[in-house]
Protein backbone atom coordinates (compact mmCIF):
# COMPACT_ATOMS: atom_id res chain seq x y z
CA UNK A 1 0.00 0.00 0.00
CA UNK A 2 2.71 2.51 0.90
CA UNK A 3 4.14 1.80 -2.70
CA UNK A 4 0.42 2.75 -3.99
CA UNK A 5 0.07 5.94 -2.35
CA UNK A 6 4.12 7.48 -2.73
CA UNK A 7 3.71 6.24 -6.60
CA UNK A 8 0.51 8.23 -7.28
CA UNK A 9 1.74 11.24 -5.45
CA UNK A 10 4.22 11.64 -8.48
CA UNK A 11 0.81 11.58 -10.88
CA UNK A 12 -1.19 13.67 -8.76
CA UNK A 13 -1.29 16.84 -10.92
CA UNK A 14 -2.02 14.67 -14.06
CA UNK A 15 -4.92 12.73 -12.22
CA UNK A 16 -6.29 16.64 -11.04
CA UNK A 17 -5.81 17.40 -14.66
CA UNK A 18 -8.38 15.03 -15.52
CA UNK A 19 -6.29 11.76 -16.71
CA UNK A 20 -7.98 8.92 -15.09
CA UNK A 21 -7.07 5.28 -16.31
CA UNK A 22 -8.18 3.89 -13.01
CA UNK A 23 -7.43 0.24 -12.55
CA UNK A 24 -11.05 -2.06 -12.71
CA UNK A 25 -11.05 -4.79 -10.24
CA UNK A 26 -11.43 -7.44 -11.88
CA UNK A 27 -15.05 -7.84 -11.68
CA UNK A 28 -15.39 -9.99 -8.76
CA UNK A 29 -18.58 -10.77 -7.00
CA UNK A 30 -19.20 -11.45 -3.43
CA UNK A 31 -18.79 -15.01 -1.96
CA UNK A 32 -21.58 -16.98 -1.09
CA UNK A 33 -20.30 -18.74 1.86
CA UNK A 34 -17.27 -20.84 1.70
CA UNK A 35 -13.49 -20.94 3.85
CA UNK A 36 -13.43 -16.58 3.02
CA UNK A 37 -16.86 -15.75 4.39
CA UNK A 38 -17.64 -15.34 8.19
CA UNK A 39 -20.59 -18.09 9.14
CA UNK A 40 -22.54 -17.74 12.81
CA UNK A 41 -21.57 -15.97 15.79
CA UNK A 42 -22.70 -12.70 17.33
CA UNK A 43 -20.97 -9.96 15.03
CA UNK A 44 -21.81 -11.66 12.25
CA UNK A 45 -24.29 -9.68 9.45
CA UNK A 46 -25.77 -10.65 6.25
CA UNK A 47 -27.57 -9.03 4.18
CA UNK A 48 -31.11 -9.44 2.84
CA UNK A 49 -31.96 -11.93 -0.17
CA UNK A 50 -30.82 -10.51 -3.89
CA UNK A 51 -31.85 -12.00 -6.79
CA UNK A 52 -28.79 -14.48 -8.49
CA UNK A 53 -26.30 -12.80 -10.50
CA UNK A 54 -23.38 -14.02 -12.12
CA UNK A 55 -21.59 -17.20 -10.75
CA UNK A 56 -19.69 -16.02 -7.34
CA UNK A 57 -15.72 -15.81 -7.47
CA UNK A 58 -14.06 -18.64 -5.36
CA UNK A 59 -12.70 -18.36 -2.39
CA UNK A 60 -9.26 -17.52 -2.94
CA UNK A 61 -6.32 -20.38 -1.85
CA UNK A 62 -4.54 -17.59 -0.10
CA UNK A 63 -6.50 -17.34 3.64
CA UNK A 64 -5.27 -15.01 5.83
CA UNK A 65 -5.18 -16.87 9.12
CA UNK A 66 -8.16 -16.07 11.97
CA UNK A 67 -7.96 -15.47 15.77
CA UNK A 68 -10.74 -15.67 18.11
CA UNK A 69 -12.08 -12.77 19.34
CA UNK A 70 -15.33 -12.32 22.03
CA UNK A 71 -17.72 -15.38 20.60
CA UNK A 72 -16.38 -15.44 16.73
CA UNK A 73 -13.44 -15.76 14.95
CA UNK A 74 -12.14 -13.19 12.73
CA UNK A 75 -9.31 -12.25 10.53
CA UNK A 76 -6.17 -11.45 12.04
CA UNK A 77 -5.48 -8.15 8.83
CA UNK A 78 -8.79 -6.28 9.20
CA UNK A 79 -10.35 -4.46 6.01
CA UNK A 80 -9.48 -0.34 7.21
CA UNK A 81 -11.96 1.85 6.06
CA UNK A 82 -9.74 5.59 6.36
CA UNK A 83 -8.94 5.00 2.25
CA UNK A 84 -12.62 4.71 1.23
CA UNK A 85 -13.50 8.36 2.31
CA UNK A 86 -10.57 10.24 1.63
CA UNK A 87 -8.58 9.92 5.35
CA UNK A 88 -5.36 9.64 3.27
CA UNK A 89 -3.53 11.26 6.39
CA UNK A 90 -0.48 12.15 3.37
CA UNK A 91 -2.10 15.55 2.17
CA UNK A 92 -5.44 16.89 0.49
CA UNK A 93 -4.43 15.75 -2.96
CA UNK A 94 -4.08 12.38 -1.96
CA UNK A 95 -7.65 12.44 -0.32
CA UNK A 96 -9.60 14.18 -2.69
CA UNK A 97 -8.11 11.75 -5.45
CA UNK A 98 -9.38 9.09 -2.75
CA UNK A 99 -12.86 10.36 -2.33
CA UNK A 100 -13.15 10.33 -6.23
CA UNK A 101 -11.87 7.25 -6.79
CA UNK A 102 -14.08 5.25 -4.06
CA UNK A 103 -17.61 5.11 -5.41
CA UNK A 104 -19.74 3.13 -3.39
CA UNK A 105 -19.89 0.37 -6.17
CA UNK A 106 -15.49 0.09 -5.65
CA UNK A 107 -16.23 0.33 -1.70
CA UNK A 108 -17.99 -2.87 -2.10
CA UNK A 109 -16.33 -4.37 -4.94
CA UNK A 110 -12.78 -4.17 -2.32
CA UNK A 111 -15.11 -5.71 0.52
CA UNK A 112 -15.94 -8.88 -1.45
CA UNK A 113 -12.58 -9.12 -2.81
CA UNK A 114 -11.00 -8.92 1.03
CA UNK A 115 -13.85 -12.30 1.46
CA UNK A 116 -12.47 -14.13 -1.16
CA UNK A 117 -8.79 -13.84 0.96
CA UNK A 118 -10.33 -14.99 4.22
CA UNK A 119 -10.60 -11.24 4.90
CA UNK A 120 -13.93 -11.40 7.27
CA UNK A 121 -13.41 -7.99 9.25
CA UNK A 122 -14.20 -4.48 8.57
CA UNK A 123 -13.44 -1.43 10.69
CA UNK A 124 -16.15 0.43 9.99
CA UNK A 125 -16.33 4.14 10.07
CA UNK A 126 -20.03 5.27 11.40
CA UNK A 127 -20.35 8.50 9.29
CA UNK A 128 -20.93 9.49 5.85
CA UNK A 129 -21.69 7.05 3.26
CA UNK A 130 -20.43 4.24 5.91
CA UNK A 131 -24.00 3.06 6.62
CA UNK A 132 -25.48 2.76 3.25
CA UNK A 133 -22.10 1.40 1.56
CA UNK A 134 -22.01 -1.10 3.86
CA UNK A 135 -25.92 -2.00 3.52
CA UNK A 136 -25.34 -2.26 -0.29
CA UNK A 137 -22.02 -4.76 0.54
CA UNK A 138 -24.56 -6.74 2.47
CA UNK A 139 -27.17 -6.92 -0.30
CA UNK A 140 -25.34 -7.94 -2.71
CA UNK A 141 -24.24 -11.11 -0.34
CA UNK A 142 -21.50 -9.95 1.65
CA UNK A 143 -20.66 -10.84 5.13
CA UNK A 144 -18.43 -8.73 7.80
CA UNK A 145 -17.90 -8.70 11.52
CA UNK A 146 -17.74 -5.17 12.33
CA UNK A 147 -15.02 -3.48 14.40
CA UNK A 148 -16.91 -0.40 14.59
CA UNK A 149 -15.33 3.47 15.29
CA UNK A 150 -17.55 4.49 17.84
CA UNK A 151 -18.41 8.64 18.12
CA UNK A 152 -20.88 9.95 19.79
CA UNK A 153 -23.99 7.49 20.87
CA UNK A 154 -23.26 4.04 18.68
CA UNK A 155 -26.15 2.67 19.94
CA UNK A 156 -28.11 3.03 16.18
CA UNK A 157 -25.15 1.27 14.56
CA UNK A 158 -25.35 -1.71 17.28
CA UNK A 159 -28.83 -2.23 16.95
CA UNK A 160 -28.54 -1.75 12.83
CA UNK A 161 -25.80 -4.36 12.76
CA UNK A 162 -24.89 -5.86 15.98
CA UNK A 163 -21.18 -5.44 15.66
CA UNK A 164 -18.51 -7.79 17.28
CA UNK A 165 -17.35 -4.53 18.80
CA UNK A 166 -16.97 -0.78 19.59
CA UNK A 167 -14.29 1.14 20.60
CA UNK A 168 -13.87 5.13 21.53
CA UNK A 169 -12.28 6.50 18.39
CA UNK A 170 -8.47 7.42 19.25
CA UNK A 171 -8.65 10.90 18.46
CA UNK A 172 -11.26 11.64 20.67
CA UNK A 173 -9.84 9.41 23.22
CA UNK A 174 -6.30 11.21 22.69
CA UNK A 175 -8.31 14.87 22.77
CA UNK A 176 -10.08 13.28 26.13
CA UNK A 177 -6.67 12.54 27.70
CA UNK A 178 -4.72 15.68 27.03
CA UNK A 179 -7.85 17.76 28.63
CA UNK A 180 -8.26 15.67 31.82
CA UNK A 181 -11.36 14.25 30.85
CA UNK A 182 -10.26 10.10 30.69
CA UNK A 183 -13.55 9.70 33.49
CA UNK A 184 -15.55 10.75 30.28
CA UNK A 185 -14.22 8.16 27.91
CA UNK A 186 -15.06 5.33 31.04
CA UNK A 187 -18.51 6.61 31.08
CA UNK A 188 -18.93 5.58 27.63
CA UNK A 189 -17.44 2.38 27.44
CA UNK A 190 -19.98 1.45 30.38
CA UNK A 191 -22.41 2.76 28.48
CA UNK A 192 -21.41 0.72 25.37
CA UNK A 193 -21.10 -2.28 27.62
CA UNK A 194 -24.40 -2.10 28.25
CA UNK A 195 -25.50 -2.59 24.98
CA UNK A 196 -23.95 -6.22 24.67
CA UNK A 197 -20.80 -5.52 22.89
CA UNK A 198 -17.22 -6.25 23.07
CA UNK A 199 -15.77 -2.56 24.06
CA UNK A 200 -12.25 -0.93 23.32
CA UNK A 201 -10.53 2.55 23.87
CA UNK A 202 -8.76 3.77 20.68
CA UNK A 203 -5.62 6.07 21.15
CA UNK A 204 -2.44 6.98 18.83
CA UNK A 205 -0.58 6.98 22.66
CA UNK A 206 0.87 4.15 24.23
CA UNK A 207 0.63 6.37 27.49
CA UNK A 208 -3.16 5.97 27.32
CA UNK A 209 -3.15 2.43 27.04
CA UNK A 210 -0.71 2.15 30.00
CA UNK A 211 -3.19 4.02 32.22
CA UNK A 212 -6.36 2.15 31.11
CA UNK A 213 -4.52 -0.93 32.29
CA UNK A 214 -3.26 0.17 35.52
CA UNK A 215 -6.78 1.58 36.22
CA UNK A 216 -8.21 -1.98 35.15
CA UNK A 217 -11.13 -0.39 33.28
CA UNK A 218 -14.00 -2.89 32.21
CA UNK A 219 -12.67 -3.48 28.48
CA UNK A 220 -12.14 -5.83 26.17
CA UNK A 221 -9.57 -4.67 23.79
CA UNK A 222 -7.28 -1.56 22.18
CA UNK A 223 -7.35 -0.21 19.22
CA UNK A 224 -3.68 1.31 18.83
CA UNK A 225 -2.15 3.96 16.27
CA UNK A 226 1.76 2.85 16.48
CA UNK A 227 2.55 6.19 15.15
CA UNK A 228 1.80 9.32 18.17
CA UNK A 229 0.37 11.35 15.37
CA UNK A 230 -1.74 13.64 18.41
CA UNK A 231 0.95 15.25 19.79
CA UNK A 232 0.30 18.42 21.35
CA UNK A 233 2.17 22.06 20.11
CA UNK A 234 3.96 21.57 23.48
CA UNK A 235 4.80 18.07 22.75
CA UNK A 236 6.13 18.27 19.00
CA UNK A 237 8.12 21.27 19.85
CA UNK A 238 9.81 19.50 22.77
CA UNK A 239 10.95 16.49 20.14
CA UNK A 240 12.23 18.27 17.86
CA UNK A 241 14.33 20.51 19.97
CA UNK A 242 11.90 23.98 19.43
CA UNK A 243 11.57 23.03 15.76
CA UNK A 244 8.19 22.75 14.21
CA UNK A 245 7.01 20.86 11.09
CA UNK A 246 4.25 21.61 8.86
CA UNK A 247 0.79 19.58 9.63
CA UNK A 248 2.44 18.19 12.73
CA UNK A 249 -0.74 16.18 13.36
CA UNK A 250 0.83 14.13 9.74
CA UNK A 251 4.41 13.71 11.70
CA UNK A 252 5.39 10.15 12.17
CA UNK A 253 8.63 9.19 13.92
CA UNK A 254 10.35 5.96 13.40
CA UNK A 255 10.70 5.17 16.83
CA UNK A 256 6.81 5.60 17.76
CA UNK A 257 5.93 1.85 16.53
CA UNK A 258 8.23 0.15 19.25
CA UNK A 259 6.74 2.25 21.98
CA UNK A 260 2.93 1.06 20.88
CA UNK A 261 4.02 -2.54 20.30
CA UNK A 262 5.51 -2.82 23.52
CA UNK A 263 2.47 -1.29 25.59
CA UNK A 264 0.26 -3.98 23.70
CA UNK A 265 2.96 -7.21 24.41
CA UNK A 266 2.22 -6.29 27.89
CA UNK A 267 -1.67 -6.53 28.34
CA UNK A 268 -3.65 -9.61 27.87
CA UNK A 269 -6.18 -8.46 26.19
CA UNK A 270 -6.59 -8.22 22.16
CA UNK A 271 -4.98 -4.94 20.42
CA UNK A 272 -5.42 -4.09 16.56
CA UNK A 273 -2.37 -2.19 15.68
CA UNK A 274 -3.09 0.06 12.62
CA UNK A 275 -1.26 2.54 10.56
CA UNK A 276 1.44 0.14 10.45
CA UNK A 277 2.75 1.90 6.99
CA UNK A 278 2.56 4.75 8.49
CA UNK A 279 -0.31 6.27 6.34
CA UNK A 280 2.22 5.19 3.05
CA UNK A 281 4.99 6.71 4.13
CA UNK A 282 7.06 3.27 4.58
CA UNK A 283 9.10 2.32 2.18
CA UNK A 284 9.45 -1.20 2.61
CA UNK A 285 6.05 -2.87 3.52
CA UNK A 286 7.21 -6.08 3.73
CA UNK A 287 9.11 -5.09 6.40
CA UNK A 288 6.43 -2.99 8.57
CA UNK A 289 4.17 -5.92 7.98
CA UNK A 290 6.66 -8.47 9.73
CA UNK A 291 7.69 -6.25 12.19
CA UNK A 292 4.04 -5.48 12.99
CA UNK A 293 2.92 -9.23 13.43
CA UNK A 294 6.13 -10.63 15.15
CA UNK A 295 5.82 -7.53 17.85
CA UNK A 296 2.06 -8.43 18.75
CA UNK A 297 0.65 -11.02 20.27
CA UNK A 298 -1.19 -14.41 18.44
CA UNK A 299 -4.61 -12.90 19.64
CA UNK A 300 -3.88 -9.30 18.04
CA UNK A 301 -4.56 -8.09 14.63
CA UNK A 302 -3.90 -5.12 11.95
CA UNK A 303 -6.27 -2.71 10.66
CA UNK A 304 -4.95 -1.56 6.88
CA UNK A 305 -6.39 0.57 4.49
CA UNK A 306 -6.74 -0.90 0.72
CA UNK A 307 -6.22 1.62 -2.32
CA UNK A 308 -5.96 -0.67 -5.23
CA UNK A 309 -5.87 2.23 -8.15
CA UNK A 310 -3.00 0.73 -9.69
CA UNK A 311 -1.80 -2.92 -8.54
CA UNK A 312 -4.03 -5.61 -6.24
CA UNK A 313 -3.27 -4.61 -2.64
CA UNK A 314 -6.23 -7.00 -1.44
CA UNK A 315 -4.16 -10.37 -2.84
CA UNK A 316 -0.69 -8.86 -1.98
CA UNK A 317 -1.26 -7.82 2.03
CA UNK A 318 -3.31 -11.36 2.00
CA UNK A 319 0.04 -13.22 0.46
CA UNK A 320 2.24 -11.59 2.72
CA UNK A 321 0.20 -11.92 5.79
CA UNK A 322 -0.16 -15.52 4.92
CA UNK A 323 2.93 -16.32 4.49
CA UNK A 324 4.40 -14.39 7.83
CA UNK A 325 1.74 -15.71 10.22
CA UNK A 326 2.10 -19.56 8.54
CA UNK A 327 5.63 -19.58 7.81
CA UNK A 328 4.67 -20.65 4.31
């Protein structure tokens, strides 16, 4: 993905100049079932009955390997969804080119392509077009557990979907922390517990994750950014000697990762590590992606995002998490 997202910077200004010659993908069609679709289990959605189209695409005979997690099992790389509304986190090229790009007809087309890898896991983002994207994905047969970005009252989105789980999105969490108002963010993951869902705390700060555990809050996982990307003025400043960079909440430092992977070695309970490429700016995935899996633990997982404009990131972050987690 990093690859993806440097390579198109260079073509930016062409693409803005109205040269498209996006990449199709391949026409695939949502599984019906079989070793890449999800089956039972709370977590688990389908969607209503559609009339049969074409013959379904097989189930790939790359799987990325599962983990259980609360009462299913899901995939240990998780389908991101920053990339399918313009998050880029690079600059607002990149994100605009994004937003046009991602129709809701390529939002779905990328969903059944991650089922047909054993991909069976979707972070989904609660806002925008998130809700009726993914009701089309589960319309035209597709099936997701949802690890669900929870702002503001989730409840609609639990009782549309019944999602494995929630978590407090880590911006908010991180925003929540630097203002002294943590006792906030534990109100609402007892209120989320309420509703009958795994719950998490989201944070780009390994600092937060520390204190959640020492506190022993009642929670079931993190969500963790590896890269601090919510530093404060204060904070940046104090890094980088009294320098300043431009869009310091884009600033990723390659020592951040080991920090986050060590706070999430350290607690028992699941983390999903994400922005592992550090929003494209890696230059060797491979690496990032072993690092990534052989600093967590067997019950953690990675959330990536998926911009397949010009090679097939679903089959190649499948491949390589394959082969890292099976040795193969």
């Amino acid at each position: 993905m990093s690859n993806t997202r440097r390579n198109f910077l260079h073509s930016a200004a062409a693409a803005a100049a109205g040269i498209t010659g996006a990449v199709a993908l391949s026409g695939q069609v949502a599984p019906q079932g079989g070793p890449g679709a999800p089956s039972g289990g709370r977590g688990n959605v389908r969607g209503p009955e559609v009339p049969a189209g074409p013959p379904p695409q097989p189930a790939s005979e790359i799987q990325v390997p599962k983990m259980k997690f609360g009462k299913v099992e899901i995939s240990r790389l998780i389908a991101g969804c920053n990339t399918f509304y313009g998050f880029a986190h690079f600059n607002q090229t990149l994100g605009t080119v994004m937003r046009e790009y991602y129709t809701p007809e390529r939002v779905c087309d990328v969903l059944h392509q991650c089922n047909r890898f054993g991909i069976n896991t979707f972070n989904y983002y609660p806002g925008g077009r998130g809700k009726p994207d993914f009701e089309r994905f589960l319309a035209e047969g597709g099936k997701m557990h949802l690890i669900v970005q929870g702002m503001g009252d989730p409840s609609p989105i639990v009782k549309a979907f019944q999602p494995a789980a929630v978590y407090h999105h880590g911006e908010n969490t991180d925003r929540a922390f630097q203002n002294g108002a943590m006792d906030d963010v534990k109100e609402w993951c007892k209120k989320v517990r309420d509703m009958g869902t795994l719950v998490g705390v989201g944070t780009h700060k390994p600092e937060v994750i520390a204190m959640v555990e020492e506190q022993g809050w009642d929670v079931d996982f993190y969500a963790g950014c590896v890269y601090n990307r919510t530093r404060t003025h204060e904070e940046w400043s104090k890094v980088l000697n009294g320098e300043l960079v431009e869009m310091q909440g884009e600033c990723y430092l390659q020592s951040d990762p080991a920090r986050m992977y060590k706070v999430m070695r350290a607690t028992r309970k699941p983390c999903f590590a994400f922005k592992i490429l550090a929003a494209g700016r890696v230059t060797n995935a491979e690496q990032a992606f072993r690092t990534a899996y052989e600093s967590i633990k067997p019950t953690d997982g990675v959330f990536i995002g998926l911009f397949p404009r010009t090679k097939d990131e679903i089959r190649e972050n499948a491949e390589r998490v394959h082969r890292l987690l099976t040795k193969a």
